[in-house]
PDB file of N, CA and C in Angstrom:
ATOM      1  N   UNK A   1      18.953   2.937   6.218  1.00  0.00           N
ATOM      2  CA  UNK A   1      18.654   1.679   5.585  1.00  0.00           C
ATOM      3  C   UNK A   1      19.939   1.170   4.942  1.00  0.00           C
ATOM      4  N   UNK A   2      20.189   0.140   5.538  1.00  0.00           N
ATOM      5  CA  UNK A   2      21.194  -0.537   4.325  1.00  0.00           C
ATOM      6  C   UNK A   2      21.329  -1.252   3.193  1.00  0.00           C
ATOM      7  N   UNK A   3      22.822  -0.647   2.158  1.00  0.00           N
ATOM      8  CA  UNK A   3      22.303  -0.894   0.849  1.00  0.00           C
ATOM      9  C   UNK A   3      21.579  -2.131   0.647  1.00  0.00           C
ATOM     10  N   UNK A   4      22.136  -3.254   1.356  1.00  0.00           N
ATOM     11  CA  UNK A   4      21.645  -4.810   0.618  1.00  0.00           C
ATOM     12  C   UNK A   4      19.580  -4.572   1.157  1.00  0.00           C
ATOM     13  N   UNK A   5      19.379  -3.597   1.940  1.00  0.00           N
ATOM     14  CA  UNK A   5      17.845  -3.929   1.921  1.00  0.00           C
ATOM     15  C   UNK A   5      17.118  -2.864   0.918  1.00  0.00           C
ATOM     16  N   UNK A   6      18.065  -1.731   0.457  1.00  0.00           N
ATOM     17  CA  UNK A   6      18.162  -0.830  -0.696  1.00  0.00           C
ATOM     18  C   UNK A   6      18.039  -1.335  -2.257  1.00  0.00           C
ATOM     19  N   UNK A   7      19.100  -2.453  -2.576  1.00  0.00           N
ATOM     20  CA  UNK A   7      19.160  -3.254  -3.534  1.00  0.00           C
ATOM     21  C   UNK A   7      17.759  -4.262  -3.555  1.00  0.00           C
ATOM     22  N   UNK A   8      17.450  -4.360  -2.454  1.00  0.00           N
ATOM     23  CA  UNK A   8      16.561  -5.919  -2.863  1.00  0.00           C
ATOM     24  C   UNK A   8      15.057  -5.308  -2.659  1.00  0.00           C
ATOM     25  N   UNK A   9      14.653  -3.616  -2.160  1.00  0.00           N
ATOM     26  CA  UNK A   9      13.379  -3.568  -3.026  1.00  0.00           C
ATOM     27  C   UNK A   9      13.212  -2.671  -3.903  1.00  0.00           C
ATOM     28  N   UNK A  10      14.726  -2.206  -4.415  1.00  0.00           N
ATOM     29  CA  UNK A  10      15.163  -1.491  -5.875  1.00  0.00           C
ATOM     30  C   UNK A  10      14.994  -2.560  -6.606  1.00  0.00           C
ATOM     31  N   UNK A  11      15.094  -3.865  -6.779  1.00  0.00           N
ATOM     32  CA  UNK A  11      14.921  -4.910  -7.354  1.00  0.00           C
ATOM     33  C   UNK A  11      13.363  -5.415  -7.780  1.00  0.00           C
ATOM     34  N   UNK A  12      12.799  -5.414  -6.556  1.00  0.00           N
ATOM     35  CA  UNK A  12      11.740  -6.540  -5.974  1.00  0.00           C
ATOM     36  C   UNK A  12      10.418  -5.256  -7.232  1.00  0.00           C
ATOM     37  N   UNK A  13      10.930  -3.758  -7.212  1.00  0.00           N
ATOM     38  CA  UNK A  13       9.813  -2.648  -7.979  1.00  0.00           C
ATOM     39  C   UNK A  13      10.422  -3.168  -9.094  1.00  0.00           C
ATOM     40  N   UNK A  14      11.497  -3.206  -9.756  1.00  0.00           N
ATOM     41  CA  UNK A  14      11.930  -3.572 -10.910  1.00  0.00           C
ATOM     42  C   UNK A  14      11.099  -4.267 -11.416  1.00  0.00           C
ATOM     43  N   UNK A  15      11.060  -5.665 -10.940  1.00  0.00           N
ATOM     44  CA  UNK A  15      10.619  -6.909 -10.874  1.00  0.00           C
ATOM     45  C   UNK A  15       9.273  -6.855 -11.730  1.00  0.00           C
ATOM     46  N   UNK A  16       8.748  -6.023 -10.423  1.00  0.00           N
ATOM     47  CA  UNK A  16       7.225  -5.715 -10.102  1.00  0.00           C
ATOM     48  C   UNK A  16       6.670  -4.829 -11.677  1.00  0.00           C
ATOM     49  N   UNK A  17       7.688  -3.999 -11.843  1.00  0.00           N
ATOM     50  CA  UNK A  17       7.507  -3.062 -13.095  1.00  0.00           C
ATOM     51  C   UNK A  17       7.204  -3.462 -14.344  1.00  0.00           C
ATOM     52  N   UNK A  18       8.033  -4.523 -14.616  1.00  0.00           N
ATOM     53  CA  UNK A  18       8.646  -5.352 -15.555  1.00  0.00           C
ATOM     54  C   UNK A  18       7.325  -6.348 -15.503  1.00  0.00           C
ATOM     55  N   UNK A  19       6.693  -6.816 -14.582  1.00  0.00           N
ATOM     56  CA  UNK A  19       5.335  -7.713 -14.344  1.00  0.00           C
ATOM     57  C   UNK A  19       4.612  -6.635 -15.524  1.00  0.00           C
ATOM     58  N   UNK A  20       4.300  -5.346 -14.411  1.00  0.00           N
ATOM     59  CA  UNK A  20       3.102  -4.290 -14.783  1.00  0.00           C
ATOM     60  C   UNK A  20       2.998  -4.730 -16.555  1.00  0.00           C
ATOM     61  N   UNK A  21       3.768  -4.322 -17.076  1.00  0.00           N
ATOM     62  CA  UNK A  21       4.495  -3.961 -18.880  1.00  0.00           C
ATOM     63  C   UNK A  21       3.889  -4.632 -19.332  1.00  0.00           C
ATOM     64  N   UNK A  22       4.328  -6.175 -19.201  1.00  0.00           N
ATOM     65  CA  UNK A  22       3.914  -7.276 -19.497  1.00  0.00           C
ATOM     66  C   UNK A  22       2.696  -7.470 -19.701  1.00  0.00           C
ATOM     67  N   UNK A  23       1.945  -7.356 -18.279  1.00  0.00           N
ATOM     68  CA  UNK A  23       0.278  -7.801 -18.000  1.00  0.00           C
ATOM     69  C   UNK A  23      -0.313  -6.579 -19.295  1.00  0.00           C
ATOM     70  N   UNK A  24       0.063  -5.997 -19.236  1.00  0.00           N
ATOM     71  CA  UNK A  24      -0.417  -4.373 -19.917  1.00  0.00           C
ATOM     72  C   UNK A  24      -0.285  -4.753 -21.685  1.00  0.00           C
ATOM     73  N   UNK A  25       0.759  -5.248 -22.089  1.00  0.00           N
ATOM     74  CA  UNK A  25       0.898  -5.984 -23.121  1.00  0.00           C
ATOM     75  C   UNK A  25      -0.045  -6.579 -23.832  1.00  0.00           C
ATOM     76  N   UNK A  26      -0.415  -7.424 -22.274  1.00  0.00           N
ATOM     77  CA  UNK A  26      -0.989  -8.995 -22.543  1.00  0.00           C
ATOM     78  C   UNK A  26      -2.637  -8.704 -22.639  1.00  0.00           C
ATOM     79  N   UNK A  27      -2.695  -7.196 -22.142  1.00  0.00           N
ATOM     80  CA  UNK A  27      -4.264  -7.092 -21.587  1.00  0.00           C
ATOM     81  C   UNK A  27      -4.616  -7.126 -20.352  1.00  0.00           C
ATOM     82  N   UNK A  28      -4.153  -7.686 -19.107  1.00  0.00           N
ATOM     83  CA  UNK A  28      -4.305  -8.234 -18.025  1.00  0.00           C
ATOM     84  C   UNK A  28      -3.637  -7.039 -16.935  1.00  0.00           C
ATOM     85  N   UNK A  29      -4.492  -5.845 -16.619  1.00  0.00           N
ATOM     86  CA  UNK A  29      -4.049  -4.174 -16.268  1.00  0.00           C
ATOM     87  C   UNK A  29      -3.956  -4.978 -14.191  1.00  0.00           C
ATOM     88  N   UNK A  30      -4.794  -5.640 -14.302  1.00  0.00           N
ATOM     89  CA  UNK A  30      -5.121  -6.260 -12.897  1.00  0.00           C
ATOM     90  C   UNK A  30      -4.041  -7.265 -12.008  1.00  0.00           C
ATOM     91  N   UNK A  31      -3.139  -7.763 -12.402  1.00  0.00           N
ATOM     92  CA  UNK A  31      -2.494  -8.502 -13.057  1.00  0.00           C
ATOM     93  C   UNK A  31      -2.128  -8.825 -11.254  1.00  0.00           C
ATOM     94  N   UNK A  32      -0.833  -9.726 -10.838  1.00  0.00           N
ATOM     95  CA  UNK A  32      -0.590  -9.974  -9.587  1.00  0.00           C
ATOM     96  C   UNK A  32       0.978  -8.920  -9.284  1.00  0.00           C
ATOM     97  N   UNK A  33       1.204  -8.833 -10.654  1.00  0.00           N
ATOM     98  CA  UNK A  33       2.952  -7.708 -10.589  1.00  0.00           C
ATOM     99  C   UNK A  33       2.195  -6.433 -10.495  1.00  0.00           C
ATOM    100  N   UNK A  34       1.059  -5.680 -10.877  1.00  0.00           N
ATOM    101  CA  UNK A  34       0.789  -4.358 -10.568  1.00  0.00           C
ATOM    102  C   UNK A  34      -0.027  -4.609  -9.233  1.00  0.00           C
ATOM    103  N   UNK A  35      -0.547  -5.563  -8.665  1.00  0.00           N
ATOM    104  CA  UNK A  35      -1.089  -5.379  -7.157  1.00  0.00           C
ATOM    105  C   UNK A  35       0.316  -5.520  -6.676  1.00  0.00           C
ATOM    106  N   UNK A  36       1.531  -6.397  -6.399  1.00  0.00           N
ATOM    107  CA  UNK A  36       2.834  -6.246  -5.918  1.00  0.00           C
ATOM    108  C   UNK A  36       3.404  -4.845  -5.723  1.00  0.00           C
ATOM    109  N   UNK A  37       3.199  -4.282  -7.100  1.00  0.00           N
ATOM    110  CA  UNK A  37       4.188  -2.708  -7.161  1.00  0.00           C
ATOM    111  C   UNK A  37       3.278  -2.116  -6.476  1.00  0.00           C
ATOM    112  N   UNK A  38       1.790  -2.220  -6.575  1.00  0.00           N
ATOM    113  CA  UNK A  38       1.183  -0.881  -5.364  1.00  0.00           C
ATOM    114  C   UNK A  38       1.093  -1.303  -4.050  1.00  0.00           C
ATOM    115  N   UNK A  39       1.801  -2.552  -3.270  1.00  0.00           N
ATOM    116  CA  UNK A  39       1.594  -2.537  -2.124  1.00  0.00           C
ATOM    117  C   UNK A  39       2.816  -2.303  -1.905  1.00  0.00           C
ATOM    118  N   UNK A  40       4.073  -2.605  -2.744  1.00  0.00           N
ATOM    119  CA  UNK A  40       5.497  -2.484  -2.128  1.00  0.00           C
ATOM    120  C   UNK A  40       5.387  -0.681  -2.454  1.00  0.00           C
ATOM    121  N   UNK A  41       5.066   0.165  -2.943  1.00  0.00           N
ATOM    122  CA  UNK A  41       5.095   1.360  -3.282  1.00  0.00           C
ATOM    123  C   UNK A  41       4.412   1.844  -1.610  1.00  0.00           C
ATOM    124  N   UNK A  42       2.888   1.373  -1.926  1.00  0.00           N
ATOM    125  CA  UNK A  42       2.410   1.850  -0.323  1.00  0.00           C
ATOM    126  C   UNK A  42       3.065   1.685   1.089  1.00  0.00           C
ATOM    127  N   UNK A  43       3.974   0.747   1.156  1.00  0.00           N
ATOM    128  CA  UNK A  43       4.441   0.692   2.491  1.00  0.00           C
ATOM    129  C   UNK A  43       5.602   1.423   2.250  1.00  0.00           C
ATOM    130  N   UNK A  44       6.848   1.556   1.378  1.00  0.00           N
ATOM    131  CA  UNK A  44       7.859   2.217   1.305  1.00  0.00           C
ATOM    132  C   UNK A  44       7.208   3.988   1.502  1.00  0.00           C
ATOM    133  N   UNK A  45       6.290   4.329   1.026  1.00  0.00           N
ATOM    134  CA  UNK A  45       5.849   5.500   1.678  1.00  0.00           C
ATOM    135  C   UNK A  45       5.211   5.684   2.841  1.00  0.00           C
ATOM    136  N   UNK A  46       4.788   4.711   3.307  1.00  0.00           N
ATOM    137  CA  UNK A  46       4.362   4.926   4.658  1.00  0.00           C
ATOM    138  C   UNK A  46       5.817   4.835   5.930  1.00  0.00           C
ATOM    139  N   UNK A  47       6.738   3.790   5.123  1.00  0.00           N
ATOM    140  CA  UNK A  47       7.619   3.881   5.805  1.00  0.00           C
ATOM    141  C   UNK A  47       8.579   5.474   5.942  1.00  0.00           C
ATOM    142  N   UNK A  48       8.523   6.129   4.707  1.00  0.00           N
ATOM    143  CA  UNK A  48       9.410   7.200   4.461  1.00  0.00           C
ATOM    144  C   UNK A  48       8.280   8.713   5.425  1.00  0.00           C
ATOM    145  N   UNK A  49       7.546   7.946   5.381  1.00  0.00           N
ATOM    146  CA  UNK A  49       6.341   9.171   6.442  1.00  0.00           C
ATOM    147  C   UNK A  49       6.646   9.293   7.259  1.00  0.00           C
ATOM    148  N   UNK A  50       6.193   8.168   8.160  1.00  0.00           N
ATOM    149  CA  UNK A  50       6.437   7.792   9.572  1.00  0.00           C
ATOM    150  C   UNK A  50       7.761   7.880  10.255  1.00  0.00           C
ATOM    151  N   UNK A  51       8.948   7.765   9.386  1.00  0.00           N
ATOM    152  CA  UNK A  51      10.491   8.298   9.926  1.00  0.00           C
ATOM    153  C   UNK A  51      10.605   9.506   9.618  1.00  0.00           C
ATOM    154  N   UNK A  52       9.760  10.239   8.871  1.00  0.00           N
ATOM    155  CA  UNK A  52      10.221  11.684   9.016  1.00  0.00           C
ATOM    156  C   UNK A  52       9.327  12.476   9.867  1.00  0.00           C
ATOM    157  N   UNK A  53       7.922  11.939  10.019  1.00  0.00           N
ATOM    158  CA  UNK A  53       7.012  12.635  10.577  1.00  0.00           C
ATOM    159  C   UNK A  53       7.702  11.910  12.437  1.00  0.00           C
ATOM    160  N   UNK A  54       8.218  11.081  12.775  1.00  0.00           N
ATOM    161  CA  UNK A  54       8.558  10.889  13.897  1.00  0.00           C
ATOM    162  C   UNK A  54      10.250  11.327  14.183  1.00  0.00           C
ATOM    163  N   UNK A  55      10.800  11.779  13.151  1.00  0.00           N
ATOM    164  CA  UNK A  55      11.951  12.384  13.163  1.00  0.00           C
ATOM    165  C   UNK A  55      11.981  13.667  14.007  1.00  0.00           C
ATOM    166  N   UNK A  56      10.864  14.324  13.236  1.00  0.00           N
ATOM    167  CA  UNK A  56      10.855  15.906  13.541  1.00  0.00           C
ATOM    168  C   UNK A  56      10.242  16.041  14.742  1.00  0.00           C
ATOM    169  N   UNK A  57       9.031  15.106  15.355  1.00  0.00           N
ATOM    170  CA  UNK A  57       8.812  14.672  16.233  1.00  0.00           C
ATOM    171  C   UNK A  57       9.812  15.047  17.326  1.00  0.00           C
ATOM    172  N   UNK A  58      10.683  13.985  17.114  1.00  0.00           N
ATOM    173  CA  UNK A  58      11.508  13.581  18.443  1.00  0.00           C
ATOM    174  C   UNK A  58      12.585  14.690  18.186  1.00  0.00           C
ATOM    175  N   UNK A  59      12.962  15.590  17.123  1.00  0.00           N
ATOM    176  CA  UNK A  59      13.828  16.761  17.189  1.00  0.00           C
ATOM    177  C   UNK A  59      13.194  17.734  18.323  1.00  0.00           C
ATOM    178  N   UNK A  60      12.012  18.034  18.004  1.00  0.00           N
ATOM    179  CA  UNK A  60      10.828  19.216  18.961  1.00  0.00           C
ATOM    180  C   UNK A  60      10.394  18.730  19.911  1.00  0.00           C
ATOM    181  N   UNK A  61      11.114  17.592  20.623  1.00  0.00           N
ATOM    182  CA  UNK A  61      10.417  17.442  21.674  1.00  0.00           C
ATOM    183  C   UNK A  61       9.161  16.399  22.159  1.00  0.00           C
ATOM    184  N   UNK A  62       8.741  16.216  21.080  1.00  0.00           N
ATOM    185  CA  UNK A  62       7.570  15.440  21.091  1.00  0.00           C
ATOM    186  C   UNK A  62       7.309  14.136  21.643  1.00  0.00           C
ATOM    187  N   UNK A  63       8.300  13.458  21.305  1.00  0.00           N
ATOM    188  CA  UNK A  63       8.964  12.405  21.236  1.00  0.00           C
ATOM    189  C   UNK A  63       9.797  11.553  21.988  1.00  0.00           C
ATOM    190  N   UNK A  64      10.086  10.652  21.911  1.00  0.00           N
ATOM    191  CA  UNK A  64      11.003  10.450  23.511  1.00  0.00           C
ATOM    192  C   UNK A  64      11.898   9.466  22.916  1.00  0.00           C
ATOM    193  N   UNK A  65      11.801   8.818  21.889  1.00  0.00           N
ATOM    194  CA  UNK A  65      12.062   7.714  21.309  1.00  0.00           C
ATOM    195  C   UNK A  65      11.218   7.400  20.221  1.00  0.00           C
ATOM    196  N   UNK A  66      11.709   6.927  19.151  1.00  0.00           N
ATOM    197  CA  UNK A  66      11.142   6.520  17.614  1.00  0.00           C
ATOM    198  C   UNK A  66      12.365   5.959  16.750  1.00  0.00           C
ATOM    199  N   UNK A  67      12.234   4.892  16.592  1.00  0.00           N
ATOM    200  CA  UNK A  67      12.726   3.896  15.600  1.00  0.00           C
ATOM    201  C   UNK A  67      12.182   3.497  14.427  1.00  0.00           C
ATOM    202  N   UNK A  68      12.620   3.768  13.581  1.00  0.00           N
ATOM    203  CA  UNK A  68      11.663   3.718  12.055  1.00  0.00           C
ATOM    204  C   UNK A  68      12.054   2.236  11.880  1.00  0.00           C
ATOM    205  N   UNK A  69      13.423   1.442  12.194  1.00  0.00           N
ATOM    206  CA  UNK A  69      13.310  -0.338  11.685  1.00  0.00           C
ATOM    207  C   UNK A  69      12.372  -0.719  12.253  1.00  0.00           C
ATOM    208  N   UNK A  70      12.117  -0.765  13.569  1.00  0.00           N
ATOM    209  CA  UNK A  70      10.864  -1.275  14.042  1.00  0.00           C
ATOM    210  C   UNK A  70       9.283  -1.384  12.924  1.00  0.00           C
ATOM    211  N   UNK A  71       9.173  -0.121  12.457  1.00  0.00           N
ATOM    212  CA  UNK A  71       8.409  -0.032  11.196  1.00  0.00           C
ATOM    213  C   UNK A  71       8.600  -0.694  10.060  1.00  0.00           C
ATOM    214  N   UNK A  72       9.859  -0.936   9.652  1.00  0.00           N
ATOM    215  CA  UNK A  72      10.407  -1.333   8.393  1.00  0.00           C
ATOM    216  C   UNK A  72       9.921  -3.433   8.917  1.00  0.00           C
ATOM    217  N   UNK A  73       9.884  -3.382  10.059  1.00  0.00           N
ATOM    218  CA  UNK A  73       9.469  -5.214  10.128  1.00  0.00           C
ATOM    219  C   UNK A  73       8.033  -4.927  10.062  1.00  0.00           C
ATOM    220  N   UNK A  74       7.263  -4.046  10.500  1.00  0.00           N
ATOM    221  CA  UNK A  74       6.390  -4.424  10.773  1.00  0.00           C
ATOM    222  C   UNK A  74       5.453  -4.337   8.945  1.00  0.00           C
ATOM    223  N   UNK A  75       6.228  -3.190   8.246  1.00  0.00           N
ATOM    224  CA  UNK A  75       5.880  -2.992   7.103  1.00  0.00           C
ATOM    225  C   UNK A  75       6.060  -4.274   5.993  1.00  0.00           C
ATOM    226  N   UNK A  76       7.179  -5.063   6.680  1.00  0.00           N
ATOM    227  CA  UNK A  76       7.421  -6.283   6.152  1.00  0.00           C
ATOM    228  C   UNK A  76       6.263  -7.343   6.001  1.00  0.00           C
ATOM    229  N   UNK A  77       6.282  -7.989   7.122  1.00  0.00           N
ATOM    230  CA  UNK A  77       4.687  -8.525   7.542  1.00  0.00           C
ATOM    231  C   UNK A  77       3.619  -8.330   6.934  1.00  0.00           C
ATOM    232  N   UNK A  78       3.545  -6.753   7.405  1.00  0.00           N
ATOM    233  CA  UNK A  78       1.921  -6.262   6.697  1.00  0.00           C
ATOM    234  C   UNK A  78       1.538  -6.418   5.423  1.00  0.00           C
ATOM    235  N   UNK A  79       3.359  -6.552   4.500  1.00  0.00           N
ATOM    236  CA  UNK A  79       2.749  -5.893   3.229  1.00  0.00           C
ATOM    237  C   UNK A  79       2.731  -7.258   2.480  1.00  0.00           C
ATOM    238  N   UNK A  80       3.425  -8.423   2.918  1.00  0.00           N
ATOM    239  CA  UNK A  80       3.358  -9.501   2.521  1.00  0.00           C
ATOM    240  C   UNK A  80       1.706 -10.316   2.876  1.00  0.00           C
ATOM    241  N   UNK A  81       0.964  -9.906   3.984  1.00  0.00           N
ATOM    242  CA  UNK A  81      -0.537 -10.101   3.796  1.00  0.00           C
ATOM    243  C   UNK A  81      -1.251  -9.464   3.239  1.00  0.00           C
ATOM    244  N   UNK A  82      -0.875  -8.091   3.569  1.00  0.00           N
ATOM    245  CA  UNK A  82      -1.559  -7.263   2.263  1.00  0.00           C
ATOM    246  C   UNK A  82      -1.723  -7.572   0.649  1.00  0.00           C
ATOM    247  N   UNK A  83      -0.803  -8.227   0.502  1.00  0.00           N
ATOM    248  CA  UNK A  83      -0.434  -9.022  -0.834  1.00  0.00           C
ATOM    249  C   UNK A  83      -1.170  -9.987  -1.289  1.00  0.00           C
ATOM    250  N   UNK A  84      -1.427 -10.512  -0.132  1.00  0.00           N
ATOM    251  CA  UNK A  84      -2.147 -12.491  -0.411  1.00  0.00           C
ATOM    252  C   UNK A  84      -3.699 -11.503  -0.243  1.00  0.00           C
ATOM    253  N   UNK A  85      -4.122 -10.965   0.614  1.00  0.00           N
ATOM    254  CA  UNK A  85      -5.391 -10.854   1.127  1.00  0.00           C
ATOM    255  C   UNK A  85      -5.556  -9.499  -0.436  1.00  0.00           C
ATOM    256  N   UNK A  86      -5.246  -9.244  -0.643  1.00  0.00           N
ATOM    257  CA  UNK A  86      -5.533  -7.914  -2.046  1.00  0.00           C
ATOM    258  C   UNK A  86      -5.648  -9.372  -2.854  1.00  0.00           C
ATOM    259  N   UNK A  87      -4.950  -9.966  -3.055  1.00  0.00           N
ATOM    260  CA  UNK A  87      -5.212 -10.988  -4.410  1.00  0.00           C
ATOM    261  C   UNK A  87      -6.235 -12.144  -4.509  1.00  0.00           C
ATOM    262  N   UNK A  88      -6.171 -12.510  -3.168  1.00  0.00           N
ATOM    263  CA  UNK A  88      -7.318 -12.953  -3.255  1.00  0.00           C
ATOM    264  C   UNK A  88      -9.157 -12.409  -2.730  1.00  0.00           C
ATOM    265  N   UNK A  89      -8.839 -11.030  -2.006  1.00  0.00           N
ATOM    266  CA  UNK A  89     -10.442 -10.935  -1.727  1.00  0.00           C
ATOM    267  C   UNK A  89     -10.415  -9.615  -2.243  1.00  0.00           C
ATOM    268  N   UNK A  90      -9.332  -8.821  -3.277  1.00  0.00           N
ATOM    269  CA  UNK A  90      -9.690  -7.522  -3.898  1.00  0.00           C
ATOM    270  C   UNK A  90      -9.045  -6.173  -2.642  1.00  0.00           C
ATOM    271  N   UNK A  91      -9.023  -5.199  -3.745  1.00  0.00           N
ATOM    272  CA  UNK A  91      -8.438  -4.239  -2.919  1.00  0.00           C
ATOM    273  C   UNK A  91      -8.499  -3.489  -2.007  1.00  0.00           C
ATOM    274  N   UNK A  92     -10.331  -3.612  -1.875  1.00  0.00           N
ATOM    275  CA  UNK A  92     -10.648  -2.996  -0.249  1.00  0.00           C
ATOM    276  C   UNK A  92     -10.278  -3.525   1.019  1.00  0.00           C
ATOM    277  N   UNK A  93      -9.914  -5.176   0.700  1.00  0.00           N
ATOM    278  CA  UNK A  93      -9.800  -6.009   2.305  1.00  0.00           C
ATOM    279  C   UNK A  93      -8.451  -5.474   2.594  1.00  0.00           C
ATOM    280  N   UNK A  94      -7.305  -4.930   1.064  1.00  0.00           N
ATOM    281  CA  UNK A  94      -5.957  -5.167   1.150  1.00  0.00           C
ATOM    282  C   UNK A  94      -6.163  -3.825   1.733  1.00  0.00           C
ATOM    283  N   UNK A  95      -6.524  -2.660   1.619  1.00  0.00           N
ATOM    284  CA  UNK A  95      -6.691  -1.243   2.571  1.00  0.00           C
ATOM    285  C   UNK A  95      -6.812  -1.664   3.777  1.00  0.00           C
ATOM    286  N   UNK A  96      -7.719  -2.221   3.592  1.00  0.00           N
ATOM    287  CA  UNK A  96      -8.207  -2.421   5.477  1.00  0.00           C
ATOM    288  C   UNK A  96      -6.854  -3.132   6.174  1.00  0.00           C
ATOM    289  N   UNK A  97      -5.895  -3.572   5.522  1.00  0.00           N
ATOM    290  CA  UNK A  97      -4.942  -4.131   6.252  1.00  0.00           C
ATOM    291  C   UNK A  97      -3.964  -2.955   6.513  1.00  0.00           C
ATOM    292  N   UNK A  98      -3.994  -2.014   5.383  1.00  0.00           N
ATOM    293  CA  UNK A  98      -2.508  -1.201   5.164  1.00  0.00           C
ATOM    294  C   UNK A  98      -3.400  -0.289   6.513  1.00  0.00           C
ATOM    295  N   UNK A  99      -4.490   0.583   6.690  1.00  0.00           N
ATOM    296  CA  UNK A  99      -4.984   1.524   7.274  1.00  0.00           C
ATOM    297  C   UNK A  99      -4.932   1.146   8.646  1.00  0.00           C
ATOM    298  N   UNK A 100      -5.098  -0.610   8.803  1.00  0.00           N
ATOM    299  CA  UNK A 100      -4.963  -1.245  10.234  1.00  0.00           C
ATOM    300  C   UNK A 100      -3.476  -0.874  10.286  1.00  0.00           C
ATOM    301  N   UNK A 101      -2.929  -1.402  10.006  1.00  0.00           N
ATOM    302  CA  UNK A 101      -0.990  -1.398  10.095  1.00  0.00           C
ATOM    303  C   UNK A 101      -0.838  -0.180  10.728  1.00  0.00           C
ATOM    304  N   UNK A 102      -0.914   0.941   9.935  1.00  0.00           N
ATOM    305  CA  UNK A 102      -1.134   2.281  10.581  1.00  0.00           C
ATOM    306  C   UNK A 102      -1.560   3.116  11.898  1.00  0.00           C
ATOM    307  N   UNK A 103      -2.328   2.190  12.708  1.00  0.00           N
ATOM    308  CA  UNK A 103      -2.809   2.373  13.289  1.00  0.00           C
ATOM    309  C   UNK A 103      -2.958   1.196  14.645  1.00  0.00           C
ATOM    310  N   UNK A 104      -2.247   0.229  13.985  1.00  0.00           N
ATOM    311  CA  UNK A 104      -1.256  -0.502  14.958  1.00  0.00           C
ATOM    312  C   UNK A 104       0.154   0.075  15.428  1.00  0.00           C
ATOM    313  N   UNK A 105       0.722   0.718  14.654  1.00  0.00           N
ATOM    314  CA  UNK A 105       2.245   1.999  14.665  1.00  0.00           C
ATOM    315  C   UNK A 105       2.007   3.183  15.212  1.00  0.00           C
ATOM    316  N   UNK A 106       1.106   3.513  15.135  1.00  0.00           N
ATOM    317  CA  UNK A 106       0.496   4.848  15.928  1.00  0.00           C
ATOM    318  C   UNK A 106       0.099   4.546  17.834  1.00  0.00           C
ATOM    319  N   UNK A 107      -0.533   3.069  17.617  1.00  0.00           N
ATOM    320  CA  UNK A 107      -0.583   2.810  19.504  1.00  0.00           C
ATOM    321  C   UNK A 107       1.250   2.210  19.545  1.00  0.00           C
ATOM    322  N   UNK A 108       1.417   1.107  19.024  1.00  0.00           N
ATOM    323  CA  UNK A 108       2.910   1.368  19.362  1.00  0.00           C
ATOM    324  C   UNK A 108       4.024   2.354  19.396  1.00  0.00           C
ATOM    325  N   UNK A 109       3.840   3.394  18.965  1.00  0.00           N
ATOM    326  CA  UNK A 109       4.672   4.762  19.405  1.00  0.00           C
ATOM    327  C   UNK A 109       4.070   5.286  20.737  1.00  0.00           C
ATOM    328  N   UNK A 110       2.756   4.918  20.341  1.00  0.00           N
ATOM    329  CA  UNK A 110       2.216   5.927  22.121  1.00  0.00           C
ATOM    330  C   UNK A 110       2.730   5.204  23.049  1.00  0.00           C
ATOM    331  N   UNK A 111       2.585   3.576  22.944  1.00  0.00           N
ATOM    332  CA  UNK A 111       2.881   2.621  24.441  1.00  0.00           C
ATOM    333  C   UNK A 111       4.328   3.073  24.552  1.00  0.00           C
ATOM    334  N   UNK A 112       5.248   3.285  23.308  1.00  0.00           N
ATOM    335  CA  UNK A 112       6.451   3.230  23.579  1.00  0.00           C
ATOM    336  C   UNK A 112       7.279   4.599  24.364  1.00  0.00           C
ATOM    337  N   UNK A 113       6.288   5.536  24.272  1.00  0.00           N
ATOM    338  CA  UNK A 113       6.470   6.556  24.767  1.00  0.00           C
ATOM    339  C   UNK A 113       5.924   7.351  25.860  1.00  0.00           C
ATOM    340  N   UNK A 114       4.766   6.358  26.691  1.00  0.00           N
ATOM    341  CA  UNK A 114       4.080   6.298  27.497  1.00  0.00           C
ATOM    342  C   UNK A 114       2.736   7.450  27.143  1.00  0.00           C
ATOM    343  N   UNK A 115       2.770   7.313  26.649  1.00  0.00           N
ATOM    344  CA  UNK A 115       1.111   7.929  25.809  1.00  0.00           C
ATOM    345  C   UNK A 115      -0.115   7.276  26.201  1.00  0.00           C
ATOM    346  N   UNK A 116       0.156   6.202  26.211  1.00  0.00           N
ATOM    347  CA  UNK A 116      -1.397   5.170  26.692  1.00  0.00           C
ATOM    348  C   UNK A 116      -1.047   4.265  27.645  1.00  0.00           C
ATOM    349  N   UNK A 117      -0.044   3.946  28.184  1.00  0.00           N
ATOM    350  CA  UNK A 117      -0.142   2.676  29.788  1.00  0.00           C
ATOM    351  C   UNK A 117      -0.026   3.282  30.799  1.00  0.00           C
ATOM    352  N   UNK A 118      -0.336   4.947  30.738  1.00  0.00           N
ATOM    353  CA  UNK A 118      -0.910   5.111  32.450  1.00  0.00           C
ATOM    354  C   UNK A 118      -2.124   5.950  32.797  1.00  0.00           C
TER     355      UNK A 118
END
């Protein structure tokens, strides 16, 4: 990962942190900066999964090919709807997006590795 995309969601949790405090302050535990920090938290670990669990993967053989940026866009995307759809219809619809994502990355490693198109 490079630093400038290092810096800007070392920032973006800052940000997000600095929301949390606030709302917490204010009373407001629900707030739109603590749904931010737990979706940017959830995808940065799903991202740090999925490159190591497809790392070791493709060390043993498993594997044929695995690109974790490919993940890092798609984590982009996801987590920016995950965001709107958690805030406005609550946190189960915003799961159902992160658990879909997951499982959109899981058939795209298979297609990419010929797992499922023959």
């Amino acid at each position: 990962m490079s630093r400038a995309a290092f810096l800007v969601l070392a920032l973006l949790l800052l940000a997000g942190a600095v929301a949390v405090g606030a709302a917490r302050l204010l009373g407001r535990s629900g707030s739109r900066g603590s749904v931010l920090v737990a979706v940017v938290a959830r995808w940065i670990a799903a991202w740090a999964l999925w490159t190591f669990a497809g790392g070791l993967a493709r060390y043993y053989g498993l594997l044929g090919a695995y690109d974790g940026t490919l993940f890092a866009a798609l984590a982009l995307g996801l987590g920016f709807w995950e965001y709107r759809t958690r805030v406005r219809a609550g946190p189960e619809t915003g799961r159902m997006i992160f658990v879909g994502g997951q499982f959109v990355w899981l058939v795209f490693v298979g297609v990419q590795n010929g797992w499922l198109g023959r």
